[in-house]
PDB file of N, CA and C in Angstrom:
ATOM      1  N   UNK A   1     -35.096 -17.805 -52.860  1.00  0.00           N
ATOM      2  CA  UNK A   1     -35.471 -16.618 -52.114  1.00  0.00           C
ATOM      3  C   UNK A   1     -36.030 -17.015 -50.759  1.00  0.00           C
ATOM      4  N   UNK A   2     -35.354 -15.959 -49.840  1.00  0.00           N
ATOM      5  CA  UNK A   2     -36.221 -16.431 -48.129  1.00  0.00           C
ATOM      6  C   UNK A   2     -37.629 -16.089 -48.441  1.00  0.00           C
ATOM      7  N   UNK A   3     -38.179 -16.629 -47.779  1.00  0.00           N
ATOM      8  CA  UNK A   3     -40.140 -16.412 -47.535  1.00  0.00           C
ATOM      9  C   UNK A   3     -40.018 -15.855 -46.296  1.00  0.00           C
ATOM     10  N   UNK A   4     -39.334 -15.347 -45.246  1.00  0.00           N
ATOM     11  CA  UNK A   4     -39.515 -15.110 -44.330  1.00  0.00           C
ATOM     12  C   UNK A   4     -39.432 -13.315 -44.711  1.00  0.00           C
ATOM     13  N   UNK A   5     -40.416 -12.710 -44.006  1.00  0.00           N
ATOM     14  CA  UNK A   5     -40.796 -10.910 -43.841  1.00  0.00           C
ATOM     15  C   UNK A   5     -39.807 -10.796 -43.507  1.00  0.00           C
ATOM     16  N   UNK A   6     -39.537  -9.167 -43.810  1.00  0.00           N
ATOM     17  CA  UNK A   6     -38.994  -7.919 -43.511  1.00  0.00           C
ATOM     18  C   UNK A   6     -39.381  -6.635 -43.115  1.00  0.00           C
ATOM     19  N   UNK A   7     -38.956  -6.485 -42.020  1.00  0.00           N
ATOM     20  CA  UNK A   7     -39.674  -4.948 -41.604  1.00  0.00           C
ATOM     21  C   UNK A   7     -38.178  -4.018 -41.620  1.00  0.00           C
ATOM     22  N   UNK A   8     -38.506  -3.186 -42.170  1.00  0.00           N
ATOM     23  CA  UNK A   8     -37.520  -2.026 -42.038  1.00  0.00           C
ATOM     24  C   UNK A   8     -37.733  -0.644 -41.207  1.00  0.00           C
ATOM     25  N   UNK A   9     -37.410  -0.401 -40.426  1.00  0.00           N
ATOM     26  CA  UNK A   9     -37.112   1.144 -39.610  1.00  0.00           C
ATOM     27  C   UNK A   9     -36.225   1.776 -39.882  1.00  0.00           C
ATOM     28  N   UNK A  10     -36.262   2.921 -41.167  1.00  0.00           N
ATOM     29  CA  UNK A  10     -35.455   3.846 -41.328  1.00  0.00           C
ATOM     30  C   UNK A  10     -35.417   5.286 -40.709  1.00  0.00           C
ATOM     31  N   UNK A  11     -34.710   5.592 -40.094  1.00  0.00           N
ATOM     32  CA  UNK A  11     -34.374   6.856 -39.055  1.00  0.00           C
ATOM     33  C   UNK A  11     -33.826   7.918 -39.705  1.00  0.00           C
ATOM     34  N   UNK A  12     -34.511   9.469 -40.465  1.00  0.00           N
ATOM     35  CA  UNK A  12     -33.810  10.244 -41.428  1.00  0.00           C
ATOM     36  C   UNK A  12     -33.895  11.552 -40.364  1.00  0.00           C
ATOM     37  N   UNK A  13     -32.872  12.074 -40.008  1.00  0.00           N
ATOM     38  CA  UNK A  13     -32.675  13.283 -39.367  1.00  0.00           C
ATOM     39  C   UNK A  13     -32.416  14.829 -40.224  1.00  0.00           C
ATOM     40  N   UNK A  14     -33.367  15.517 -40.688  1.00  0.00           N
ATOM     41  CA  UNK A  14     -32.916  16.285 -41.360  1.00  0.00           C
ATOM     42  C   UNK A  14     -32.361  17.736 -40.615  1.00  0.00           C
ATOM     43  N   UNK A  15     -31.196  18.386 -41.305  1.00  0.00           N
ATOM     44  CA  UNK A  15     -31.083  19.744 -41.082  1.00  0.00           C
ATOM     45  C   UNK A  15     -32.335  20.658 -40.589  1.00  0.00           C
ATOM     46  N   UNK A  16     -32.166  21.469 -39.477  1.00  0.00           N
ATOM     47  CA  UNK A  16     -33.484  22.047 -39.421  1.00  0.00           C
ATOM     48  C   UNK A  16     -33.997  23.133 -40.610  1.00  0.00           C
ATOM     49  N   UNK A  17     -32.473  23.430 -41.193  1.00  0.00           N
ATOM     50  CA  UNK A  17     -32.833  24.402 -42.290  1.00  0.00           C
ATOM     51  C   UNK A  17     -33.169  24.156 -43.640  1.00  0.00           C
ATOM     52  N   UNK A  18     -33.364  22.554 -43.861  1.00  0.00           N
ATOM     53  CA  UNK A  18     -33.272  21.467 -44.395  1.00  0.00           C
ATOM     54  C   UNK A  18     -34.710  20.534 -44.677  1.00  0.00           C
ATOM     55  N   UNK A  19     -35.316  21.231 -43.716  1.00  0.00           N
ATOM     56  CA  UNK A  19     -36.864  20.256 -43.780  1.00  0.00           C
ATOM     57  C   UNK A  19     -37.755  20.071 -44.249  1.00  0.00           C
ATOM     58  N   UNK A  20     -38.000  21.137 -44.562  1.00  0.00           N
ATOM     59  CA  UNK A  20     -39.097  20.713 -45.628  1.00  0.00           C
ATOM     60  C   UNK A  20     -38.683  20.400 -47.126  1.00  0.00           C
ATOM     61  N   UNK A  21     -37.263  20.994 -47.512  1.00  0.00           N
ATOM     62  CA  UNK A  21     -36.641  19.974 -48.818  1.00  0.00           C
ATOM     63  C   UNK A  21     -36.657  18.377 -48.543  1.00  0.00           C
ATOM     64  N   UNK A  22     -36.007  17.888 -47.562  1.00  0.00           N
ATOM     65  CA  UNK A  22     -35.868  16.470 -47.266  1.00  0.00           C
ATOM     66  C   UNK A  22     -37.378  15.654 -46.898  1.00  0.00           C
ATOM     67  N   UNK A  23     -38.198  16.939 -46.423  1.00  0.00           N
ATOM     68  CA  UNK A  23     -39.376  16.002 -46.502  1.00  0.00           C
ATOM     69  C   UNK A  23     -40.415  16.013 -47.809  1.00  0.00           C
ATOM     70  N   UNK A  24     -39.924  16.926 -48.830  1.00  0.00           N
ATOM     71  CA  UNK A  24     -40.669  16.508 -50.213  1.00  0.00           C
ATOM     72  C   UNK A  24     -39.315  15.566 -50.633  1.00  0.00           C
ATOM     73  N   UNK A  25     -38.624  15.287 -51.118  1.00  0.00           N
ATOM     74  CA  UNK A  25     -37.753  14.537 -51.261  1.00  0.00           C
ATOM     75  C   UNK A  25     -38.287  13.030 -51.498  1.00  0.00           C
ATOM     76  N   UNK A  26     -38.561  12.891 -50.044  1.00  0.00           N
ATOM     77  CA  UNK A  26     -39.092  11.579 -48.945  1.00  0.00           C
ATOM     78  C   UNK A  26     -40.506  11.288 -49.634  1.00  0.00           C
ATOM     79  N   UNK A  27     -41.151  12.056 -49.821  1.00  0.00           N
ATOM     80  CA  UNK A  27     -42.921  11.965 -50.477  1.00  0.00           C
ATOM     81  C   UNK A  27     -42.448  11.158 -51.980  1.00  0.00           C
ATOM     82  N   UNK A  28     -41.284  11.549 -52.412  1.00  0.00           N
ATOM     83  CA  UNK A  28     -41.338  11.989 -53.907  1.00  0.00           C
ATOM     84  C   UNK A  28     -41.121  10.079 -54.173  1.00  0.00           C
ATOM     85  N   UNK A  29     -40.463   9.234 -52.824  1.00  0.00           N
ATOM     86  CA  UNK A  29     -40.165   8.037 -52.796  1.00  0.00           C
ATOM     87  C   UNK A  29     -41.323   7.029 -53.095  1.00  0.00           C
ATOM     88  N   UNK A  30     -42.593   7.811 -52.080  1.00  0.00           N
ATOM     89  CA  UNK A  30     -43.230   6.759 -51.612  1.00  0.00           C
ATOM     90  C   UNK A  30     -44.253   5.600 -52.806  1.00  0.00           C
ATOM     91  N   UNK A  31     -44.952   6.674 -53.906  1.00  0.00           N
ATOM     92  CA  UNK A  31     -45.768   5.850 -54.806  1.00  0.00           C
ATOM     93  C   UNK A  31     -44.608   4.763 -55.370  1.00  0.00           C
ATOM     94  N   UNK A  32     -43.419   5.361 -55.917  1.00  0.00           N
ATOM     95  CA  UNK A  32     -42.594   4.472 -56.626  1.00  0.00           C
ATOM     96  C   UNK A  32     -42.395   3.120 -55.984  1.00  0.00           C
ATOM     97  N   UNK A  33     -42.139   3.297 -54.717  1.00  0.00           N
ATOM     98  CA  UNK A  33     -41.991   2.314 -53.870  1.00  0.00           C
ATOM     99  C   UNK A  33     -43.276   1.583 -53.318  1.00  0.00           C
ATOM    100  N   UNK A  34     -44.257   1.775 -53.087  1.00  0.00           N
ATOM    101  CA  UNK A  34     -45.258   1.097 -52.852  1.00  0.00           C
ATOM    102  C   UNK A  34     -45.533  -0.135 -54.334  1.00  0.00           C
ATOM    103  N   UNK A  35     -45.215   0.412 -55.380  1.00  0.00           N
ATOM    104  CA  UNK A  35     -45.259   0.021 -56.556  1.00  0.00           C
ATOM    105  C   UNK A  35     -44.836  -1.368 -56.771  1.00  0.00           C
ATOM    106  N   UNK A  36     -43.163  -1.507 -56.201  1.00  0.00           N
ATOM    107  CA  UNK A  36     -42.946  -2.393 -56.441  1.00  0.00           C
ATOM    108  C   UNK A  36     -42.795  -3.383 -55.740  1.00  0.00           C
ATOM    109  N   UNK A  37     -42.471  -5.067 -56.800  1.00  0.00           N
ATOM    110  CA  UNK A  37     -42.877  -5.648 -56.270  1.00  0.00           C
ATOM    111  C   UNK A  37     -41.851  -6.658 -55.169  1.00  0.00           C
ATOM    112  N   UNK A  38     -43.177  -7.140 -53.951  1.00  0.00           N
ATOM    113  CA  UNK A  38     -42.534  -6.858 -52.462  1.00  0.00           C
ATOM    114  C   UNK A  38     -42.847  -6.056 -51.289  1.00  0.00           C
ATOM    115  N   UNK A  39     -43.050  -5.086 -51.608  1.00  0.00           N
ATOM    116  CA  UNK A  39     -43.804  -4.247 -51.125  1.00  0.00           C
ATOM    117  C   UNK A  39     -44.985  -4.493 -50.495  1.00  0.00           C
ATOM    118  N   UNK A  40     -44.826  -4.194 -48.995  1.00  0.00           N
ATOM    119  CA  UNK A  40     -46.250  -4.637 -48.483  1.00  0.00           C
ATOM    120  C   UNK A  40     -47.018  -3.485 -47.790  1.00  0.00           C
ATOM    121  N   UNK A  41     -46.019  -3.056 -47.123  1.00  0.00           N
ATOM    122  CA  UNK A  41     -46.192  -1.003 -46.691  1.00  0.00           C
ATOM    123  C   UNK A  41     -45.018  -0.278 -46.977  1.00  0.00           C
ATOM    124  N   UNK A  42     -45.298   0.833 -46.621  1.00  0.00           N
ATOM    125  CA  UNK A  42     -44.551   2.189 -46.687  1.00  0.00           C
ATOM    126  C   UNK A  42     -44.514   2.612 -46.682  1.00  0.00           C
ATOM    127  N   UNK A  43     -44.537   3.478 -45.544  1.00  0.00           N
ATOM    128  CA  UNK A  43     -45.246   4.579 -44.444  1.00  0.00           C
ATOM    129  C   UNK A  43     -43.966   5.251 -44.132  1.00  0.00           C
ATOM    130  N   UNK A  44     -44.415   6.491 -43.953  1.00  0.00           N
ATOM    131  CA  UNK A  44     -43.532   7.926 -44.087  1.00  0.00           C
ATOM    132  C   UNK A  44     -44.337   8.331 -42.631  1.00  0.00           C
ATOM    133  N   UNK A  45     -43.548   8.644 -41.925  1.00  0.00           N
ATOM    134  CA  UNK A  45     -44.130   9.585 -40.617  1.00  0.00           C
ATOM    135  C   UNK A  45     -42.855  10.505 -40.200  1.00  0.00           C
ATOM    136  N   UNK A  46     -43.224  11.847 -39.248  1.00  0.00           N
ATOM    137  CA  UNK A  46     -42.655  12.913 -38.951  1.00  0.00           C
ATOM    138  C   UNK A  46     -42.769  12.914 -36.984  1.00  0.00           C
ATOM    139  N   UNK A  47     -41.797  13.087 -36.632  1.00  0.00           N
ATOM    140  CA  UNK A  47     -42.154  13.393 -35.269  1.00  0.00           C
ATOM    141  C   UNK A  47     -43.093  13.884 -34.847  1.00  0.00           C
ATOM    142  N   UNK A  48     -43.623  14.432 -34.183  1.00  0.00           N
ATOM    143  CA  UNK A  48     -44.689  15.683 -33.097  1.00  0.00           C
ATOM    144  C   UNK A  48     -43.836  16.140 -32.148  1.00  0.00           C
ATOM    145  N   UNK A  49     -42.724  16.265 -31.766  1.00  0.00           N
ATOM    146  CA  UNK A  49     -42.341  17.039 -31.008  1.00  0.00           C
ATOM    147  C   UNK A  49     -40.770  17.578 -31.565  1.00  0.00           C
ATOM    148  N   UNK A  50     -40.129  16.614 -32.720  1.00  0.00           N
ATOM    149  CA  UNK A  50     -39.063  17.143 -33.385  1.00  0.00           C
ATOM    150  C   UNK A  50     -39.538  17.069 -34.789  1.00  0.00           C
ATOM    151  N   UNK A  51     -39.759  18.020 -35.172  1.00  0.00           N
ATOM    152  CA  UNK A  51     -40.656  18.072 -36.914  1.00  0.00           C
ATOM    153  C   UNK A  51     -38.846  17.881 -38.169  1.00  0.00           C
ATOM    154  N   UNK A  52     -37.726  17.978 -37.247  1.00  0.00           N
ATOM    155  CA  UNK A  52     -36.616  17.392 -38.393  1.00  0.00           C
ATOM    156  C   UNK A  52     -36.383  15.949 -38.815  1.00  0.00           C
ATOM    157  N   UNK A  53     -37.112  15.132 -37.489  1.00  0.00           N
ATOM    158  CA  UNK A  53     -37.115  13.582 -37.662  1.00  0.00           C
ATOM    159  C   UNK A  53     -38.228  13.063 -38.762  1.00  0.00           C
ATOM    160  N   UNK A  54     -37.993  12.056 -39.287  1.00  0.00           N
ATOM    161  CA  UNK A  54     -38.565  11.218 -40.181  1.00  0.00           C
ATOM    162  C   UNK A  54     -38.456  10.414 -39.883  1.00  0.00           C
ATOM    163  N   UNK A  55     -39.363   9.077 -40.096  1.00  0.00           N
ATOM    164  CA  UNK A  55     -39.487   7.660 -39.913  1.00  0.00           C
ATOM    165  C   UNK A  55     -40.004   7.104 -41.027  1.00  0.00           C
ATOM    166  N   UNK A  56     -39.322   5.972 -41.871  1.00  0.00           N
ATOM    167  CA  UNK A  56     -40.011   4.962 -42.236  1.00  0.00           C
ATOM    168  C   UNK A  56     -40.487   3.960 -42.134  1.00  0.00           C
ATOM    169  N   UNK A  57     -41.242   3.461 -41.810  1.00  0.00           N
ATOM    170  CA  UNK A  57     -41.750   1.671 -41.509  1.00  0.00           C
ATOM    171  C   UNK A  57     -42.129   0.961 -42.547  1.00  0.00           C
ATOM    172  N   UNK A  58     -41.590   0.003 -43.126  1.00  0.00           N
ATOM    173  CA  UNK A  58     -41.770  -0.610 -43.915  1.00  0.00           C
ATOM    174  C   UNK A  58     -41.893  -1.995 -43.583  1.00  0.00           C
ATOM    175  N   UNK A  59     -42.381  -2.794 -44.987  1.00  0.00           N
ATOM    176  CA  UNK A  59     -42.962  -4.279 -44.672  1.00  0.00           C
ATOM    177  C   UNK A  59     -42.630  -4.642 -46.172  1.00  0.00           C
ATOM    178  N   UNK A  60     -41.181  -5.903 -46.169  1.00  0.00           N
ATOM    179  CA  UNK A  60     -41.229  -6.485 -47.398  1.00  0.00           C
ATOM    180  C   UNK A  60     -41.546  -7.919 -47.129  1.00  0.00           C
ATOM    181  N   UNK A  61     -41.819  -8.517 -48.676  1.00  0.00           N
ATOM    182  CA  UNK A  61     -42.265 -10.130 -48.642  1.00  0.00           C
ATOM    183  C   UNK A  61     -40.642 -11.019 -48.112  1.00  0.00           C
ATOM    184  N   UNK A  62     -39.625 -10.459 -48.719  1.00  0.00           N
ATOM    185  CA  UNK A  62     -38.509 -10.873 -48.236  1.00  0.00           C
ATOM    186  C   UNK A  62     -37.291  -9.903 -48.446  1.00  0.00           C
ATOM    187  N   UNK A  63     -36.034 -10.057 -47.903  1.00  0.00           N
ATOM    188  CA  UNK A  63     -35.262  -9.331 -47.753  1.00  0.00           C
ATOM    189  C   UNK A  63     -34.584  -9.061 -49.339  1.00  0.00           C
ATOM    190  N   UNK A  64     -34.725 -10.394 -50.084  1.00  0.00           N
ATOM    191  CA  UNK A  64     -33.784 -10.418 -51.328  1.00  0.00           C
ATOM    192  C   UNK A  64     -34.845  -8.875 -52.220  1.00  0.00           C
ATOM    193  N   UNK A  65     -36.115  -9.170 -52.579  1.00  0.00           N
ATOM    194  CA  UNK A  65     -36.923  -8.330 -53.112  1.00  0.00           C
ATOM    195  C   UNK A  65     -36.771  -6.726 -52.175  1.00  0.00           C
ATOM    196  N   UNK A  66     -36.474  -6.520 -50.915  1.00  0.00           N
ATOM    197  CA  UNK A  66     -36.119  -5.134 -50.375  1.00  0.00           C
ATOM    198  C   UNK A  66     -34.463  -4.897 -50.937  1.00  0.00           C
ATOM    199  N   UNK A  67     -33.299  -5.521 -51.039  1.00  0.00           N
ATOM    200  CA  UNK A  67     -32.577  -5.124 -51.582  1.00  0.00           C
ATOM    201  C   UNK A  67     -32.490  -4.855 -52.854  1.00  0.00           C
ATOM    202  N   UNK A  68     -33.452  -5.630 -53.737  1.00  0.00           N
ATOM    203  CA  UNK A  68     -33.585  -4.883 -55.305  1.00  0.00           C
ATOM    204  C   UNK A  68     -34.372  -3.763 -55.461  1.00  0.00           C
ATOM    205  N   UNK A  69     -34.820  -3.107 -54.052  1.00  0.00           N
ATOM    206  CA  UNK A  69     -35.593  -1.950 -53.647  1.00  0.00           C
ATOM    207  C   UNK A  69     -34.215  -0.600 -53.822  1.00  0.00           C
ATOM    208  N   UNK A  70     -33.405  -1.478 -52.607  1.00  0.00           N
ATOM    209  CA  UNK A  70     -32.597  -0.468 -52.766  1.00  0.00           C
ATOM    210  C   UNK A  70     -31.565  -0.198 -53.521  1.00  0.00           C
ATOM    211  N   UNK A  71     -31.234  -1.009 -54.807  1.00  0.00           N
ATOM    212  CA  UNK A  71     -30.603  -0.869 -55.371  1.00  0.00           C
ATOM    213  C   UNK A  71     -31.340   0.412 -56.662  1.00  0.00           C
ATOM    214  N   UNK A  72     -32.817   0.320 -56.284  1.00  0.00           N
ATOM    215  CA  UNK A  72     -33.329   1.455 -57.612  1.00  0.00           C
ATOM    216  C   UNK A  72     -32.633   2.742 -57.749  1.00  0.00           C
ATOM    217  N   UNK A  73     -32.897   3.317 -59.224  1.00  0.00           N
ATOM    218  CA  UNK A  73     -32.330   4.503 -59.514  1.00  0.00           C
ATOM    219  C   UNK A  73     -32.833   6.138 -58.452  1.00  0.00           C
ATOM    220  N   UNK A  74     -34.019   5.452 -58.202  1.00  0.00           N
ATOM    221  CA  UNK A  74     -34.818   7.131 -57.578  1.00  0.00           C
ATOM    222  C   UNK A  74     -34.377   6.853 -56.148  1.00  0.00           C
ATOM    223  N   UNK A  75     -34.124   5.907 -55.534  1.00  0.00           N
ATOM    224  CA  UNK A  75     -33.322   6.005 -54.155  1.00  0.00           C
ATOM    225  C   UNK A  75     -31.914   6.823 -54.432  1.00  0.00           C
ATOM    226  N   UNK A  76     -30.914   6.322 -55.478  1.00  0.00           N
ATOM    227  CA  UNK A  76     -29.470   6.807 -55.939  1.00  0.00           C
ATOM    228  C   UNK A  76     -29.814   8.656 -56.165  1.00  0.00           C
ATOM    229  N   UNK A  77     -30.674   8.746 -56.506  1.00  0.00           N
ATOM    230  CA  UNK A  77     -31.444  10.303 -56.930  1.00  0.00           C
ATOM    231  C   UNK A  77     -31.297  11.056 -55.449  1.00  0.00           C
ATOM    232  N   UNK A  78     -32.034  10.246 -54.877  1.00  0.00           N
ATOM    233  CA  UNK A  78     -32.299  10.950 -53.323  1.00  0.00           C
ATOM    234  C   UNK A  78     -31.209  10.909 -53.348  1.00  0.00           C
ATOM    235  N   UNK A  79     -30.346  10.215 -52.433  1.00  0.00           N
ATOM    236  CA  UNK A  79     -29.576  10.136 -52.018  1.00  0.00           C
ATOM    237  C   UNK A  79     -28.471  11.418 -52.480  1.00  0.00           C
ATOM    238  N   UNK A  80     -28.455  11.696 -53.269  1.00  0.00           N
ATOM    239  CA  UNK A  80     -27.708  12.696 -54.546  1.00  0.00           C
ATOM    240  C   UNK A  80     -28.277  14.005 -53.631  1.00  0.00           C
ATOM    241  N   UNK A  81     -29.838  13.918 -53.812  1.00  0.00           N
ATOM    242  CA  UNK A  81     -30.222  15.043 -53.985  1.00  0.00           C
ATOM    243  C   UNK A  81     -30.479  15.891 -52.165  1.00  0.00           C
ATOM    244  N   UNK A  82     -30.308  14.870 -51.393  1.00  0.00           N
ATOM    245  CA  UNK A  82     -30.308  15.294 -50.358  1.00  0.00           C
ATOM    246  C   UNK A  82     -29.090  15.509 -49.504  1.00  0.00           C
ATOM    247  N   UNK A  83     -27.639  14.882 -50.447  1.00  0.00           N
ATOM    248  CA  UNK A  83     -26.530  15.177 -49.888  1.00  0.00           C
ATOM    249  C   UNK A  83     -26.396  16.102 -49.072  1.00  0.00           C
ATOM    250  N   UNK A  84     -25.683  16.134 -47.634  1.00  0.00           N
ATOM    251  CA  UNK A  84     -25.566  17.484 -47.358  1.00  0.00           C
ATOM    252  C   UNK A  84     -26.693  18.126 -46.206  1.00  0.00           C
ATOM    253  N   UNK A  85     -28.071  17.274 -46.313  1.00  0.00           N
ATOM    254  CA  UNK A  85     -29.085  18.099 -45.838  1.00  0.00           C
ATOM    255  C   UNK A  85     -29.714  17.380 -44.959  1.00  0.00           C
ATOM    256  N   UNK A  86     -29.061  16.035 -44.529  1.00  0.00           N
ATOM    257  CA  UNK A  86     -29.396  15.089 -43.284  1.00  0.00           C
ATOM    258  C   UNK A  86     -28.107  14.790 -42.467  1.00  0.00           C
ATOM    259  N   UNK A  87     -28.398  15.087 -41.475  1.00  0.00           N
ATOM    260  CA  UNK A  87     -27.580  14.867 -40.548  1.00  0.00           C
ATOM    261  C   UNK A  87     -27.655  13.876 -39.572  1.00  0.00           C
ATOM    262  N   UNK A  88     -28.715  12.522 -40.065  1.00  0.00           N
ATOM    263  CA  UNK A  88     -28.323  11.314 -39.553  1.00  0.00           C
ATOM    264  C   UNK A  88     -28.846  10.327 -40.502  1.00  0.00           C
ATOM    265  N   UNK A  89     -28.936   9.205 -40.348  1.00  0.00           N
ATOM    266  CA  UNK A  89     -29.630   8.251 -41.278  1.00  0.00           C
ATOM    267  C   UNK A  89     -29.653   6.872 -40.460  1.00  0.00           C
ATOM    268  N   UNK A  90     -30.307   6.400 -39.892  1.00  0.00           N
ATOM    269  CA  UNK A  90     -29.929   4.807 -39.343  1.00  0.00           C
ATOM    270  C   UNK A  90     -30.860   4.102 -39.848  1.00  0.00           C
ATOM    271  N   UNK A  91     -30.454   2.721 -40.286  1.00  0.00           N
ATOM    272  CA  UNK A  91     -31.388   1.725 -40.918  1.00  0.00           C
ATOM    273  C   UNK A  91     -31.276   0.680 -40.118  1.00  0.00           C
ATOM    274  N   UNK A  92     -32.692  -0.461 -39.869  1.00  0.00           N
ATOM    275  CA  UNK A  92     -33.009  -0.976 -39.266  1.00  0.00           C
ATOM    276  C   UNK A  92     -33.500  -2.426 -39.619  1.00  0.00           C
ATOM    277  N   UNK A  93     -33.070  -3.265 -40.226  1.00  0.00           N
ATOM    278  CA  UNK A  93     -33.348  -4.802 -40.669  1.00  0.00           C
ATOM    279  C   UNK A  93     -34.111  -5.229 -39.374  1.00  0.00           C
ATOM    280  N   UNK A  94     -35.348  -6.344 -39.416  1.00  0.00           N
ATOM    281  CA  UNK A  94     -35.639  -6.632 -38.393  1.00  0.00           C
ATOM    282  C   UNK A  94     -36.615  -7.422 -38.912  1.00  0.00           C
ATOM    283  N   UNK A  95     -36.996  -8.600 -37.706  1.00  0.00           N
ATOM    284  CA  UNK A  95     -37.956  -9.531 -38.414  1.00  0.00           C
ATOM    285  C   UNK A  95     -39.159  -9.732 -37.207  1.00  0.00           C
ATOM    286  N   UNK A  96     -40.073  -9.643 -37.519  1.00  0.00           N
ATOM    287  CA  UNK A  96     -41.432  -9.944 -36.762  1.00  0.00           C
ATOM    288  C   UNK A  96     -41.447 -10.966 -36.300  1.00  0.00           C
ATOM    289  N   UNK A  97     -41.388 -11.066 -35.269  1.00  0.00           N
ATOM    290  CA  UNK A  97     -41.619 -12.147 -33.523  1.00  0.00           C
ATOM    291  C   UNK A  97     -42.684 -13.181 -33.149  1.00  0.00           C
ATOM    292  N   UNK A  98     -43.639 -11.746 -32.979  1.00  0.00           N
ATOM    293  CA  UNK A  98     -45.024 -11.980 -32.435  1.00  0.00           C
ATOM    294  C   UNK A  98     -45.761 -10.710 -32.831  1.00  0.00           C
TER     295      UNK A  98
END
């Protein structure tokens, strides 16, 4: 396994008619995921000036332990359950500098 961190920036654009489903959705992620292990943050934030945007910032110990993140069942759930009701999604691999 790499020892080297992972930060993730996930970018969730929801439907405006769409928002507040996709943002309980998003809540419904976070204990599960703080949980496991790897996990170092996992922080949920909302715009202030576009309340359809979402942000995640995350912090894993390594990349191998964030992909057995995303392979869990309650991500496959979301994903299911929000079909349809985001109209962007960009993910963001990235590694700390300085």
């Amino acid at each position: 396994m790499s020892n080297q961190k992972l930060t993730i920036v996930a970018r969730i654009l929801a439907k405006p008619e769409k928002r507040e489903f996709v943002k309980e959705e998003l809540l419904k992620l976070i204990d599960v995921t703080r949980a496991e292990k790897g996990c170092v943050n996992y922080d949920l934030h909302q715009d202030n000036e576009n309340e359809n945007l979402f942000l995640f910032y995350e912090n894993w110990e390594n990349r191998e332990l964030w992909q057995i993140h995303m392979g869990n069942k309650y991500l496959a759930q979301y994903l299911k359950a929000t079909e349809g009701a985001v109209d962007e999604f960009i993910l963001h691999e990235m590694t700390h500098i300085a």
